[in-house]
Protein backbone atom coordinates (compact mmCIF):
# COMPACT_ATOMS: atom_id res chain seq x y z
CA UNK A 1 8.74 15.71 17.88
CA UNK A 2 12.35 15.20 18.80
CA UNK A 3 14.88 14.69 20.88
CA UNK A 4 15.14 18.50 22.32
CA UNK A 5 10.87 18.64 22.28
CA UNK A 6 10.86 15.38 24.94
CA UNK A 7 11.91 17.31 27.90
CA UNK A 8 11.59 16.05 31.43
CA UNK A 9 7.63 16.26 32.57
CA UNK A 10 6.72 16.45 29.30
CA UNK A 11 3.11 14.63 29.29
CA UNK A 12 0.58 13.00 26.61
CA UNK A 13 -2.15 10.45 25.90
CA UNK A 14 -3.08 8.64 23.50
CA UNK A 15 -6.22 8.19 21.56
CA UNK A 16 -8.73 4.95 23.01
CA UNK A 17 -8.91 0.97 22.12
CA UNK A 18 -11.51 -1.13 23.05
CA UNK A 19 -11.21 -5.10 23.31
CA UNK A 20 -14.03 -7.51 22.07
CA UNK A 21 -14.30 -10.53 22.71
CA UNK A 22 -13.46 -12.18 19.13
CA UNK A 23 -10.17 -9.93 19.25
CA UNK A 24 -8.69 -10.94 22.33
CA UNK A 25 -9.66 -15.03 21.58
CA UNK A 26 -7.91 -14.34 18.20
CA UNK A 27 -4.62 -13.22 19.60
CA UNK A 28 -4.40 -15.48 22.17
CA UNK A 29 -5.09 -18.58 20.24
CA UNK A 30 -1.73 -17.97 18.40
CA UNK A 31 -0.15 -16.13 20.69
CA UNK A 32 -1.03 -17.41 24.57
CA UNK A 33 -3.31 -20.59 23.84
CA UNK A 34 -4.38 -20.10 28.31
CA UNK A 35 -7.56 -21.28 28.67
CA UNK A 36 -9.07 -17.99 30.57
CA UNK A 37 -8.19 -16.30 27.16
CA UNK A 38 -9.70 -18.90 24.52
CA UNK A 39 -12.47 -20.54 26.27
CA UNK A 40 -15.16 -18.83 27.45
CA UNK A 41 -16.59 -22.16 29.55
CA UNK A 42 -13.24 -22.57 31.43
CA UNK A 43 -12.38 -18.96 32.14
CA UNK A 44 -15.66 -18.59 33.43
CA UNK A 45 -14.48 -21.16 36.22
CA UNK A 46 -10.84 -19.77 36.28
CA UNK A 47 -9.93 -17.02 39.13
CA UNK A 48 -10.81 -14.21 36.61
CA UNK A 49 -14.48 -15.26 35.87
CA UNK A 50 -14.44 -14.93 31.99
CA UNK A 51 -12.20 -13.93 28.89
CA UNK A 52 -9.48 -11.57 29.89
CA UNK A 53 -6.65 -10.47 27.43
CA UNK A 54 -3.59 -11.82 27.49
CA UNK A 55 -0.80 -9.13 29.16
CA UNK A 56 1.31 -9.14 25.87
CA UNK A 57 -1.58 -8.25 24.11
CA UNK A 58 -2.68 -4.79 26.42
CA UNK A 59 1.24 -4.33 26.18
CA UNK A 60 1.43 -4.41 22.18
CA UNK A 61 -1.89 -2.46 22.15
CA UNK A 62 -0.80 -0.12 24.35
CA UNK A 63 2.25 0.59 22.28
CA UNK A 64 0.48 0.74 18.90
CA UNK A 65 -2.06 3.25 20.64
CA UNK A 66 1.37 5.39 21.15
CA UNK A 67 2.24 5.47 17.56
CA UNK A 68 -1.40 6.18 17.04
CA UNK A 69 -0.79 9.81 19.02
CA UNK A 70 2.37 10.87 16.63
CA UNK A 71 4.50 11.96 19.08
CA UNK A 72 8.04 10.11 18.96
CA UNK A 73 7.33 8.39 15.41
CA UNK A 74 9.06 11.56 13.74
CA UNK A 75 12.31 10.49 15.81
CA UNK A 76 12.04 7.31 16.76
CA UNK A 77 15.75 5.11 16.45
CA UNK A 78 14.04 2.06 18.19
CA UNK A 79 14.83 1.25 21.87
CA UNK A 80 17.07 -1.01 23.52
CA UNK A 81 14.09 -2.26 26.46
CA UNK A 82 11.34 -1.93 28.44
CA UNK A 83 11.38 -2.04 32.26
CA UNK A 84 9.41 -2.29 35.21
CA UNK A 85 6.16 -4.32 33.20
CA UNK A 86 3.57 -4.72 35.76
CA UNK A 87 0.10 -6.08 34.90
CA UNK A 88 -2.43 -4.69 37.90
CA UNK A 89 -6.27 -5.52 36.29
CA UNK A 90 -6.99 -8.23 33.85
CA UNK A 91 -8.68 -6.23 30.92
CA UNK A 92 -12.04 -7.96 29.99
CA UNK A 93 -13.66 -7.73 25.83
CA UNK A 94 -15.47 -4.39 26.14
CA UNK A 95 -12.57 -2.51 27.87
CA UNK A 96 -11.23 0.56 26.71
CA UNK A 97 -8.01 1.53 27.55
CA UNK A 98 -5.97 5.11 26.98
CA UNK A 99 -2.42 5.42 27.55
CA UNK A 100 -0.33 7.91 29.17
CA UNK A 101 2.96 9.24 29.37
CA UNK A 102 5.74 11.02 30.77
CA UNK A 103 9.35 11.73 30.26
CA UNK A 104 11.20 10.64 33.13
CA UNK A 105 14.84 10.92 31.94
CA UNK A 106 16.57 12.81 28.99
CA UNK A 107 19.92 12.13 28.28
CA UNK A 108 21.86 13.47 24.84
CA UNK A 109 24.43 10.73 23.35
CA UNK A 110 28.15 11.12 24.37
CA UNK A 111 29.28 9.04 21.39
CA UNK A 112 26.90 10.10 18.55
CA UNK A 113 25.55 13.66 18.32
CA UNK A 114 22.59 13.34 16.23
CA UNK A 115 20.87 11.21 19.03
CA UNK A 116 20.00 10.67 23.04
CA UNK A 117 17.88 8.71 24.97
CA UNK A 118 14.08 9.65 26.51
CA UNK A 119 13.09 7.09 29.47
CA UNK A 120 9.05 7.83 29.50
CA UNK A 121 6.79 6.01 32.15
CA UNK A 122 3.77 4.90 30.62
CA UNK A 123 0.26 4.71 32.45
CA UNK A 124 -2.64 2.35 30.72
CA UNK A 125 -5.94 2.90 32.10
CA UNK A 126 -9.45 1.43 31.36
CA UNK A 127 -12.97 3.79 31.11
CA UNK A 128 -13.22 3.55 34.97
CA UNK A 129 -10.31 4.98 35.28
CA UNK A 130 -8.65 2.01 36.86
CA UNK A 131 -4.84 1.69 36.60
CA UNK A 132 -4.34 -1.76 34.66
CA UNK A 133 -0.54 -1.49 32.93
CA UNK A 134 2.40 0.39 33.96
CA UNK A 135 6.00 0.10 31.97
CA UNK A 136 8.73 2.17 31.37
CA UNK A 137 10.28 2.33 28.19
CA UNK A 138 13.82 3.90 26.86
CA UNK A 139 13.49 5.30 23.83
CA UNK A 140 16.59 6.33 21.37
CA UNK A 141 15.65 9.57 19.78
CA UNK A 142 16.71 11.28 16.82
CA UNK A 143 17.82 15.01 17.71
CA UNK A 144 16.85 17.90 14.95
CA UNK A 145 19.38 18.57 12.38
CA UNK A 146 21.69 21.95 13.11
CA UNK A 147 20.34 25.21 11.64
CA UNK A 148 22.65 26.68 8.58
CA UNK A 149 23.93 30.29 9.30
């Protein structure tokens, strides 16, 4: 999809990840070394009660799970940021989460015509349903090439 195809509203979801254990004590042992996400014996005492990922983690996750549904990898130009990161649920090693999205803002470039910008508001829940990641990210989008007479 493009530019023109990411239209205010428009909705989608990716396909499902789910966390073990051995995963989430991988990347945190290079990554986020906290004890509630390398050692089961101390994040069984922590607040959380056991191994939870670490946020960065869901959050990379949660974007490769996006590429994983093809639907801005066509177009994608990168992205300048992500706002509004706010990690509600810790997710625990058999969690699977699903992503979704919506365009919130669509905005052709002044200064370069072949581009614009898509704002989409993404949604990560786990198999109860529970909300456990929101973020908004602003993507720069390639725009589809003029049709020839």
């Amino acid at each position: 999809m493009f530019f023109e195809d990411l239209t205010v509203g428009f909705t989608f979801h990716t396909p499902a990840h789910v966390f073990t254990e051995a995963d989430i004590m991988d990347y945190a042992r290079v990554y986020d070394p906290q004890p509630f996400h390398i050692d089961p014996e101390a994040a069984a005492q922590s607040i959380y009660g056991g191994i939870i990922a670490s946020g960065l983690q869901t959050c990379a996750v949660a974007f490769a799970l996006t590429l994983k549904a093809n639907i801005l990898n066509e177009s994608s130009m990168g992205s300048p940021g992500m706002d509004r990161i706010r990690w509600l649920k810790p997710v625990r090693p058999g969690d699977e989460i699903r992503v979704f999205a919506e365009v919130v803002e669509q905005v052709p470039s002044k200064s370069r015509p072949d581009r614009g910008r898509v704002v989409i508001d993404y949604s990560v829940r786990n198999q109860k349903e529970d909300l456990i990641l929101t973020y908004s990210i602003t993507h720069m989008q390639r725009r589809r090439a003029p049709q020839s007479n």
